[in-house]
N, C-alpha and C. Protein backbone atom coordinates (compact mmCIF):
# COMPACT_ATOMS: atom_id res chain seq x y z
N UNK A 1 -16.30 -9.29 1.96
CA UNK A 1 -14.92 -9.76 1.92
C UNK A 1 -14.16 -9.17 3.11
N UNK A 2 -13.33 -10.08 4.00
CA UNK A 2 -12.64 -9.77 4.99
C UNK A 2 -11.61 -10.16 5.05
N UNK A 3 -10.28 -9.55 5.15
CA UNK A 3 -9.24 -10.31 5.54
C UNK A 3 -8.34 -9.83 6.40
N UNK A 4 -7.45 -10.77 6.94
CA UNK A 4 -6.68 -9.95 8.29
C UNK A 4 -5.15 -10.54 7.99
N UNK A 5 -4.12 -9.77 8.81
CA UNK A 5 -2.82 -9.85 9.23
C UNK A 5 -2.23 -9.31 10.00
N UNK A 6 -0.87 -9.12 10.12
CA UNK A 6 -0.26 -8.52 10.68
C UNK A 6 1.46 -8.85 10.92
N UNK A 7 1.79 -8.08 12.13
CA UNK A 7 3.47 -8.95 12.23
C UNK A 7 3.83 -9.79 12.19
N UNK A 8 4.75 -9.87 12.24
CA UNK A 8 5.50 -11.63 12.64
C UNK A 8 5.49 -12.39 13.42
N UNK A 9 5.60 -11.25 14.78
CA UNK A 9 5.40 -11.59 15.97
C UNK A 9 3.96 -11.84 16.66
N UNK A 10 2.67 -11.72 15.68
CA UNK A 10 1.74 -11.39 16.21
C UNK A 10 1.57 -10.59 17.40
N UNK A 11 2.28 -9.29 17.58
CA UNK A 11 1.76 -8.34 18.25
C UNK A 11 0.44 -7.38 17.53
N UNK A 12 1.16 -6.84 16.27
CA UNK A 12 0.14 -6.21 15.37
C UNK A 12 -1.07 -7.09 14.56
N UNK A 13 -2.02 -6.81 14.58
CA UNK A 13 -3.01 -7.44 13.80
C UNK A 13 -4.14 -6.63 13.45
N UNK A 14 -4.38 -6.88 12.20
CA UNK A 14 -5.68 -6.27 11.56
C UNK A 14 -6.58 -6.64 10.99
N UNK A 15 -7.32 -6.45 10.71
CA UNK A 15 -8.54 -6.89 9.54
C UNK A 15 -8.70 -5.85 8.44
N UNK A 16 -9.06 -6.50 7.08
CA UNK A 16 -9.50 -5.35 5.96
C UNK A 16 -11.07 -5.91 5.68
N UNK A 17 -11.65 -4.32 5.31
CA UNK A 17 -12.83 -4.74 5.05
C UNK A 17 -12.93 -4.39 3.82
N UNK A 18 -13.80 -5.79 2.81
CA UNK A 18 -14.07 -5.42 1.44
C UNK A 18 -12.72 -5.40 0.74
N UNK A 19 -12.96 -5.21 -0.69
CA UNK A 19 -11.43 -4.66 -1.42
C UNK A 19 -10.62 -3.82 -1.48
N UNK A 20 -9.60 -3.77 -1.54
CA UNK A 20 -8.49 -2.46 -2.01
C UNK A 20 -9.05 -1.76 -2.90
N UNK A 21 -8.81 -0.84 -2.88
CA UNK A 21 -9.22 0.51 -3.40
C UNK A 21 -8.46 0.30 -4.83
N UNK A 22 -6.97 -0.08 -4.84
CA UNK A 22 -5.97 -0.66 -5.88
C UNK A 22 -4.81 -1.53 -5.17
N UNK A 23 -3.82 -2.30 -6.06
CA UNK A 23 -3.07 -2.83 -5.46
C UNK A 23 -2.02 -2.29 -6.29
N UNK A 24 -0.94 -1.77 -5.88
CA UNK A 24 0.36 -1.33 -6.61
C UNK A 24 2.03 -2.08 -6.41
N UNK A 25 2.21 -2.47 -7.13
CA UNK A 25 3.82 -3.33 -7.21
C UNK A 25 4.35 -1.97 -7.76
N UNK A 26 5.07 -1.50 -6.71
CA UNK A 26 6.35 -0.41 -7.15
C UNK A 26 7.61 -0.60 -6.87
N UNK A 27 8.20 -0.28 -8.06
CA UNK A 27 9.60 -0.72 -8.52
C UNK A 27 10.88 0.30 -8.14
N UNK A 28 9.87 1.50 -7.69
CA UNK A 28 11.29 2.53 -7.60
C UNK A 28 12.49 2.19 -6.51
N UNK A 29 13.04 2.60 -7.06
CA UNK A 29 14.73 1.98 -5.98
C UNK A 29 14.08 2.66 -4.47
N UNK A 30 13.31 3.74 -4.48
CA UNK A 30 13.41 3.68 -3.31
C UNK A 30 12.25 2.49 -2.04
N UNK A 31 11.40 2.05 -3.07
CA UNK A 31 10.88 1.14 -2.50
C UNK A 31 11.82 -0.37 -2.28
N UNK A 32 12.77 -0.24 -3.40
CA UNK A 32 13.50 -1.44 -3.64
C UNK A 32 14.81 -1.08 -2.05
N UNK A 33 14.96 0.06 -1.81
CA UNK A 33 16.09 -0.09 -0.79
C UNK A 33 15.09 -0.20 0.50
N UNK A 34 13.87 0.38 0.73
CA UNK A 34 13.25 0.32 1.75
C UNK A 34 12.80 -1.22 2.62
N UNK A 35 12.12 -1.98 1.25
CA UNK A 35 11.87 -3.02 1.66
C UNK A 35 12.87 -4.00 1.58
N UNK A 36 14.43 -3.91 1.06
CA UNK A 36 15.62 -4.95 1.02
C UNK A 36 15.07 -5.68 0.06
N UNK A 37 13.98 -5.47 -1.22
CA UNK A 37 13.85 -6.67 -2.28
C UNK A 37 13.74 -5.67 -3.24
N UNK A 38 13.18 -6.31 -4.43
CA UNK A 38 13.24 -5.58 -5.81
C UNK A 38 12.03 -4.51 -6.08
N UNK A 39 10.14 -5.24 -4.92
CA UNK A 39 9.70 -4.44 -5.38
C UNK A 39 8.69 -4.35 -3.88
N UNK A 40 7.69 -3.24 -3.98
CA UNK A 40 7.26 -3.27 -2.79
C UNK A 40 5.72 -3.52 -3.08
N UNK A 41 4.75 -4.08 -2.50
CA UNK A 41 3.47 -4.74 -3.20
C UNK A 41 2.38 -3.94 -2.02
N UNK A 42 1.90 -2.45 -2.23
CA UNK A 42 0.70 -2.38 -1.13
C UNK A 42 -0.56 -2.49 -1.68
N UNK A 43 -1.79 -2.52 -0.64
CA UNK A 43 -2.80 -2.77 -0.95
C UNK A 43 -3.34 -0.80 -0.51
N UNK A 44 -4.25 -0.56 -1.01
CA UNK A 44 -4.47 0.87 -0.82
C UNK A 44 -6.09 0.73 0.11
N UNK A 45 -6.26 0.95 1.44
CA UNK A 45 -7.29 0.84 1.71
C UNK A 45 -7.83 2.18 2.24
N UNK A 46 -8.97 2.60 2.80
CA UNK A 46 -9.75 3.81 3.65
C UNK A 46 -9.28 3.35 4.86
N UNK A 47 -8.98 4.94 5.85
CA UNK A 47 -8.25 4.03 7.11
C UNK A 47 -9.59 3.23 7.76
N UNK A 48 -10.40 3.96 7.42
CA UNK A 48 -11.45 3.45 8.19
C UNK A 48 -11.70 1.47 8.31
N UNK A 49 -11.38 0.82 6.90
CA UNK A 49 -11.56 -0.44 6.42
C UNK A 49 -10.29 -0.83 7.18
N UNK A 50 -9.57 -0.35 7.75
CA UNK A 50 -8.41 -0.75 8.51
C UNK A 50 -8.98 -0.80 10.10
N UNK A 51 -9.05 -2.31 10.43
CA UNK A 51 -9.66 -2.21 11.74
C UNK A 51 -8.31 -2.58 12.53
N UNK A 52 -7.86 -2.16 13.92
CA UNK A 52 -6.75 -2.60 14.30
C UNK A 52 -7.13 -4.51 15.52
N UNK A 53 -6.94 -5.53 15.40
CA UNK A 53 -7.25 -6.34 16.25
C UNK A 53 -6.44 -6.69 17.84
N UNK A 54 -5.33 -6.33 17.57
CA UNK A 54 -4.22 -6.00 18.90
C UNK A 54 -3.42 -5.03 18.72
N UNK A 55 -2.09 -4.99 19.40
CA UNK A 55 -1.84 -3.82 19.75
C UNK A 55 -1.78 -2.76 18.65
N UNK A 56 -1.46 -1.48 18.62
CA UNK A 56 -1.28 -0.45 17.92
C UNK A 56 0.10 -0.39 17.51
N UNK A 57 0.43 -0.29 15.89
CA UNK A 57 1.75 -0.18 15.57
C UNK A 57 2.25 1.11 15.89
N UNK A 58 3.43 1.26 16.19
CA UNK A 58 3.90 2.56 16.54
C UNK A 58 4.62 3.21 15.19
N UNK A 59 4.59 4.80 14.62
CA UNK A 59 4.03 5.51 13.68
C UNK A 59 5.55 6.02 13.39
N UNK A 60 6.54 5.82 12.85
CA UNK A 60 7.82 6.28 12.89
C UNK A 60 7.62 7.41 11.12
N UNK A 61 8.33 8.71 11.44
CA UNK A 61 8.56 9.15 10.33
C UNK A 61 9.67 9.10 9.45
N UNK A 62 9.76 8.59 8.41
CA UNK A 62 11.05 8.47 7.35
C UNK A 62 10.84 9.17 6.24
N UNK A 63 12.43 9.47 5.86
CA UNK A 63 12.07 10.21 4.24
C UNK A 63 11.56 9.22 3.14
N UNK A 64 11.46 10.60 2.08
CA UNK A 64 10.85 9.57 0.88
C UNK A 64 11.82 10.02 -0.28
N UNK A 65 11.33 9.44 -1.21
CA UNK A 65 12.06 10.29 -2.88
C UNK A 65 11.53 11.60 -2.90
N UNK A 66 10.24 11.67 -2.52
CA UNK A 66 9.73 13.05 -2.81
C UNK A 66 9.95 14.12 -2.35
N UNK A 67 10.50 13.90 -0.66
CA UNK A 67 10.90 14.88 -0.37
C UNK A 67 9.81 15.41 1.15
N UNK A 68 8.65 14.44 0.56
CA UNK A 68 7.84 15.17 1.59
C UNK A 68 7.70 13.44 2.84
N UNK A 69 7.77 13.10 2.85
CA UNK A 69 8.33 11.88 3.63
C UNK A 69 6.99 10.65 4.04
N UNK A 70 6.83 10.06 4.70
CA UNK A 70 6.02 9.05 4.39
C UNK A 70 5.73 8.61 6.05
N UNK A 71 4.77 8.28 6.74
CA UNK A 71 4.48 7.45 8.20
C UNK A 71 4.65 6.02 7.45
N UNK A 72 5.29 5.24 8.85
CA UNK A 72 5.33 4.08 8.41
C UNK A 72 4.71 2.91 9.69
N UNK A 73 3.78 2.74 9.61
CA UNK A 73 3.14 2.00 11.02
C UNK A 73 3.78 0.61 11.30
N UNK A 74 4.82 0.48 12.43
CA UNK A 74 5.67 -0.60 12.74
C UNK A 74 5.47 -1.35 13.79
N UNK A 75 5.50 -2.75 13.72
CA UNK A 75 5.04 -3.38 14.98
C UNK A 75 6.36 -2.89 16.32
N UNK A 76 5.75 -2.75 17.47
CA UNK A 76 7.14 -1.45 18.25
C UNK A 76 8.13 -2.94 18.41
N UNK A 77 7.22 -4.41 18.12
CA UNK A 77 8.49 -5.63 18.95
C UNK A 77 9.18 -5.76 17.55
N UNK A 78 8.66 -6.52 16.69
CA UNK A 78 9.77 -6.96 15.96
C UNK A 78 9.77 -6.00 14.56
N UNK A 79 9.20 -4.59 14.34
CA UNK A 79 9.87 -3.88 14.10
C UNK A 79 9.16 -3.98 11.85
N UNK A 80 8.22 -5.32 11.50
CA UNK A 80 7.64 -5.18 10.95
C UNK A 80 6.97 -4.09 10.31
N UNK A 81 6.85 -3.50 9.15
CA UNK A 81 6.39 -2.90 8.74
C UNK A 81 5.21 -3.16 7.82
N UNK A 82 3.43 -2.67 8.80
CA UNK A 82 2.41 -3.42 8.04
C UNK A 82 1.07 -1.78 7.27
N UNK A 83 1.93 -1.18 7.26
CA UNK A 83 1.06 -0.15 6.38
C UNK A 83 2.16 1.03 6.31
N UNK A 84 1.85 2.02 5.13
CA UNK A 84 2.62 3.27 5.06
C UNK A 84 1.32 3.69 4.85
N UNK A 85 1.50 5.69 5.42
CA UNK A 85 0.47 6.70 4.76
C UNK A 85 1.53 7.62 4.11
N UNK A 86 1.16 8.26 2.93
CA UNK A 86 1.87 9.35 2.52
C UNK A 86 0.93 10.30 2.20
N UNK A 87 1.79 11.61 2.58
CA UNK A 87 1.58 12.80 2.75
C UNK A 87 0.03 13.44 1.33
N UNK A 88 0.38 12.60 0.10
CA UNK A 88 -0.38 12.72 -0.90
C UNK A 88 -1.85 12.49 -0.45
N UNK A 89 -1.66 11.55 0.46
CA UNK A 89 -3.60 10.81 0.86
C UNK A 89 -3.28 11.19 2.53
N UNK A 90 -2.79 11.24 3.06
CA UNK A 90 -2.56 11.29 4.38
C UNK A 90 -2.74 10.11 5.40
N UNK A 91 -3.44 10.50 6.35
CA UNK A 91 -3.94 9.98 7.45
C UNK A 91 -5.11 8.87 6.74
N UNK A 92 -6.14 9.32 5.92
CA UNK A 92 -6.87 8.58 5.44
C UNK A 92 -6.91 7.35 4.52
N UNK A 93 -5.76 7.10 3.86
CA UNK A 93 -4.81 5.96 3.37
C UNK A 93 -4.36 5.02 3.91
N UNK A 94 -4.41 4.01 3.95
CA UNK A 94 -3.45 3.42 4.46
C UNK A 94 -3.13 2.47 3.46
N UNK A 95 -1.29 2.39 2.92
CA UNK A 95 -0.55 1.49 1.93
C UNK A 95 -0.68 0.47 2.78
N UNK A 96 -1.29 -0.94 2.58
CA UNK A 96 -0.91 -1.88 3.09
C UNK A 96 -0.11 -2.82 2.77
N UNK A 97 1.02 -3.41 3.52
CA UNK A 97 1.76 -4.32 3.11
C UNK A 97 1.19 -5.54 2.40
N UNK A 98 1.13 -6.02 1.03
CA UNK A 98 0.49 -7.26 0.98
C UNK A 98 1.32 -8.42 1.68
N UNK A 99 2.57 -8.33 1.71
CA UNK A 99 3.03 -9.22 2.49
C UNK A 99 2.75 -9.66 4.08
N UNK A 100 2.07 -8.92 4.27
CA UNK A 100 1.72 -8.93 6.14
C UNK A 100 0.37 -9.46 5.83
N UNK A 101 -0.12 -9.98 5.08
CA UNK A 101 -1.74 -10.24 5.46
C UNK A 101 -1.35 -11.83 5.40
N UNK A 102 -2.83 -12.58 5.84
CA UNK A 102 -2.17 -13.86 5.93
C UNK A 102 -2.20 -14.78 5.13
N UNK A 103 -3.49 -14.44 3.94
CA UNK A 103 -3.74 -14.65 2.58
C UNK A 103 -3.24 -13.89 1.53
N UNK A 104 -1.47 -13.55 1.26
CA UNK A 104 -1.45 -12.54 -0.09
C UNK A 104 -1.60 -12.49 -1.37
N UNK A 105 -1.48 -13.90 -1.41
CA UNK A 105 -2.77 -14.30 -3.26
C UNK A 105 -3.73 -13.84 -3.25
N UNK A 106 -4.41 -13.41 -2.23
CA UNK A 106 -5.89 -12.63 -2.52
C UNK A 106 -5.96 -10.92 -2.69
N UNK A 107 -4.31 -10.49 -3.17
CA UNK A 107 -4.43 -9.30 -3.23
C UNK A 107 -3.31 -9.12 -4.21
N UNK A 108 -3.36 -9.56 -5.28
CA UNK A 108 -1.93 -9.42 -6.47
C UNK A 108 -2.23 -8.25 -6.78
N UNK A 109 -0.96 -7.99 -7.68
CA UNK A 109 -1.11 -6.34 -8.10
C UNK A 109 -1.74 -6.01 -8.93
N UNK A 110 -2.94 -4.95 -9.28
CA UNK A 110 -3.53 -4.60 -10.62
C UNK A 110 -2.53 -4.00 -11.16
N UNK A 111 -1.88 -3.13 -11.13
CA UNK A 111 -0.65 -2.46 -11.48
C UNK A 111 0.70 -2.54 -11.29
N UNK A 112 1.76 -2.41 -11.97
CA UNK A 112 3.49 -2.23 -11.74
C UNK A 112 3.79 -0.77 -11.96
N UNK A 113 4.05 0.01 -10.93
CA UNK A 113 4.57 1.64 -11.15
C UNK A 113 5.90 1.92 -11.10
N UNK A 114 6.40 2.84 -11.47
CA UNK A 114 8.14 3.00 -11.45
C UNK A 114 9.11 2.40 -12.31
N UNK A 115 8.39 1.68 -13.58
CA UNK A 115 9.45 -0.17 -13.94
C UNK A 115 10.63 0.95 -14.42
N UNK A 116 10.58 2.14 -15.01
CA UNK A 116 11.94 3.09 -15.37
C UNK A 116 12.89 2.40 -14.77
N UNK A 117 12.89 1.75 -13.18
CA UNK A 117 13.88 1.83 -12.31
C UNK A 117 13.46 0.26 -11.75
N UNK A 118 12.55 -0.41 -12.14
CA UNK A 118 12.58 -2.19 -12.08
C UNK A 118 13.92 -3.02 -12.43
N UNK A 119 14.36 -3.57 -11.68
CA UNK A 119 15.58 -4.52 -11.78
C UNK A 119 15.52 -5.45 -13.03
N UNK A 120 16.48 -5.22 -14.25
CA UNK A 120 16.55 -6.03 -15.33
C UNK A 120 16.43 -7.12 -15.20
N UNK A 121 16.20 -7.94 -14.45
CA UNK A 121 15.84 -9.62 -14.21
C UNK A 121 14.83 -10.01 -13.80
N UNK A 122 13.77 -8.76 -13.61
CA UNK A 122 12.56 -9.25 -13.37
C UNK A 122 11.40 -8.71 -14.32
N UNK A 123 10.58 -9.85 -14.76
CA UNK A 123 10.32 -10.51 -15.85
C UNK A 123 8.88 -9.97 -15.54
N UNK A 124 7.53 -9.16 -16.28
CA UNK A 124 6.27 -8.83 -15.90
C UNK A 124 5.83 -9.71 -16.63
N UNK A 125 4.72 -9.86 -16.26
CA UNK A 125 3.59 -11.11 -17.09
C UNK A 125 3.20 -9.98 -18.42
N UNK A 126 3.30 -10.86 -19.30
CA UNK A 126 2.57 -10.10 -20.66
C UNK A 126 1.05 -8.91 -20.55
N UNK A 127 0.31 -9.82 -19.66
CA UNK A 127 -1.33 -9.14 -19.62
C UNK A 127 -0.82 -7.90 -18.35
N UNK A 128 0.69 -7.73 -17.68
CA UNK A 128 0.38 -6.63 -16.76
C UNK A 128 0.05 -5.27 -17.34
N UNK A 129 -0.52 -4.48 -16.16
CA UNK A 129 -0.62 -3.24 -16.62
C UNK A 129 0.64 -2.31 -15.66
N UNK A 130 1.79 -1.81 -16.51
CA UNK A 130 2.90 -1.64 -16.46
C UNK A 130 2.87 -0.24 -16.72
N UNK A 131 3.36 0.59 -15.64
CA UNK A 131 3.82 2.23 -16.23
C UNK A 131 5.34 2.56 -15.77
N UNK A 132 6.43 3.38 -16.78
CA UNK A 132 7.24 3.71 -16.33
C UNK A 132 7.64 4.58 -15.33
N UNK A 133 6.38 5.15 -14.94
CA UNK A 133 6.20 6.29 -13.80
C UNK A 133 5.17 5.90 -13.15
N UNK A 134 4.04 6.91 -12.59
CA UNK A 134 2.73 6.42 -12.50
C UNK A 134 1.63 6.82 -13.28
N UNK A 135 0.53 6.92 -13.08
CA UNK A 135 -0.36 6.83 -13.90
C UNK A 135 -1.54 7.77 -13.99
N UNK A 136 -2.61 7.84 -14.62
CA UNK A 136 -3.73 8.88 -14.27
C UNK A 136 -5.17 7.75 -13.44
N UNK A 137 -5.69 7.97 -12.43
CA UNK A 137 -6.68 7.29 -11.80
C UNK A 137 -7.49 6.83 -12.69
N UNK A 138 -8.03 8.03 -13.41
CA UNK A 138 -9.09 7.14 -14.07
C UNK A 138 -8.56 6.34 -15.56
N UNK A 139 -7.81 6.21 -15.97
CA UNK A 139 -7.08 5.14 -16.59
C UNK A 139 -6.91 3.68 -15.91
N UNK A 140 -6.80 3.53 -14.55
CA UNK A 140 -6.39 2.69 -13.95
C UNK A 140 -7.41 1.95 -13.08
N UNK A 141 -8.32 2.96 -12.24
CA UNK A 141 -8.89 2.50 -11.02
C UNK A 141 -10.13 2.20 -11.65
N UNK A 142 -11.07 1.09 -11.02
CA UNK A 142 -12.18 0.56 -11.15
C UNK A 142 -13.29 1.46 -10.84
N UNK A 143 -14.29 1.68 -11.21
CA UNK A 143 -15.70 2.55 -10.86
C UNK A 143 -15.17 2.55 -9.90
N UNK A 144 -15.62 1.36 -8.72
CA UNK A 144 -15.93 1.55 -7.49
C UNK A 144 -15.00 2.26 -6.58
N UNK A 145 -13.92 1.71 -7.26
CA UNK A 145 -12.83 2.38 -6.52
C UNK A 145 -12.89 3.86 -6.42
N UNK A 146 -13.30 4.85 -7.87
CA UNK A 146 -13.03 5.97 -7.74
C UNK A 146 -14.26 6.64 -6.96
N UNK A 147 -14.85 5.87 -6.86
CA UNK A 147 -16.40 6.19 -6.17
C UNK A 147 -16.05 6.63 -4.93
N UNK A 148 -15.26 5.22 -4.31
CA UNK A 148 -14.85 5.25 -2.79
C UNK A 148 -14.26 6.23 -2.84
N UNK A 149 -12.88 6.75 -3.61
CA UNK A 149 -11.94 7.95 -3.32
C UNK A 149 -12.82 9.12 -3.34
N UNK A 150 -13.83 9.41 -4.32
CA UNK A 150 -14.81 10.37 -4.21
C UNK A 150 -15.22 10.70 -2.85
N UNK A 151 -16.02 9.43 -2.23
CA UNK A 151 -16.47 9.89 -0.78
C UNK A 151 -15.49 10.18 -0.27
N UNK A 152 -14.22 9.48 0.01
CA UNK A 152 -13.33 9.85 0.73
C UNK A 152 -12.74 11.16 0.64
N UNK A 153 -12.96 11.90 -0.27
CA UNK A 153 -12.27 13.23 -0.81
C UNK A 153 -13.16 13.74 0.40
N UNK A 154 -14.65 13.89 -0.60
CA UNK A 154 -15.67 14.62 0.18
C UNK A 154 -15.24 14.95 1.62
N UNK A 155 -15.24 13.75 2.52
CA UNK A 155 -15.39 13.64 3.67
C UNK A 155 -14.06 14.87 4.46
N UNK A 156 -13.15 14.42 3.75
CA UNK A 156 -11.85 15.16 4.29
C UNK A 156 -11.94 16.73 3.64
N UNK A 157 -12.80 17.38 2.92
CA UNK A 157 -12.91 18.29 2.53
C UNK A 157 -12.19 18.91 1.21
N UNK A 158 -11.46 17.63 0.18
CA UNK A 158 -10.93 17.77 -0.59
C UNK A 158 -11.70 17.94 -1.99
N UNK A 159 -11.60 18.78 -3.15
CA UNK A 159 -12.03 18.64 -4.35
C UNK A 159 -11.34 17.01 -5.22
């Protein structure tokens, strides 16, 4: 499985390899003021599965809720925003925008995080899997997925 996107402008472009690790729809206001809509939809990949196809987004630092703040990889022309890393996963993360890819039906959310703070007019499908905060991994993530985070721990020297 392969898929690619990028800016608006087609300066930035990427490819993903294989699946998301998870896909998360988060509701917290601060995703809701970041992205100017109600919720923010990334795809969670290994940077590695992040191939870049043109230019390199340029890496701006902003705060977060948490305190410890977030990279946000921006196309430098029109200013697009097509991945975040946070400080929690680092460098080896990359949040991908599902909105920047060029197929985003092929990446809906397994999860809704934050709904505490989801806008009263928006309506979850009955079968979602919905937390008022977030969640514990292995409640949530697929074998494979935690498999991948496993190696990925390994590699970076994390327990």
């Amino acid at each position: 499985m392969s898929m690619e996107g990028g800016c608006t402008c087609r300066n930035v472009r990427y490819r993903l390899t294989g699946g998301p690790l998870i896909v998360h729809a988060c509701h917290c206001t601060w995703c809701q003021r970041e992205t100017g809509t109600v919720h923010a939809v990334n795809a969670m990949y290994e940077a590695e599965r992040v191939e870049h196809l043109a230019a390199e987004p340029e890496i701006i630092d902003t705060p977060s809720a948490s305190g410890k703040g977030q990279k946000i990889a921006r196309c430098p022309i029109c200013k697009v925003a097509v991945w975040s890393n946070y400080p929690g996963s680092g460098p080896a993360v990359r949040f991908v925008r599902v909105g920047t890819m060029d197929d985003p039906s092929q990446c809906p959310p397994d999860v809704h995080i934050f709904t505490s703070t989801k806008q009263p007019w928006v309506t979850l499908p009955p079968s979602a899997k919905v937390f008022a905060e977030f969640y514990g991994i292995d409640e949530v993530w697929s074998d494979e997925a935690k498999e991948r985070r496993r190696i990925m721990r390994e590699k970076a020297g994390k327990k």
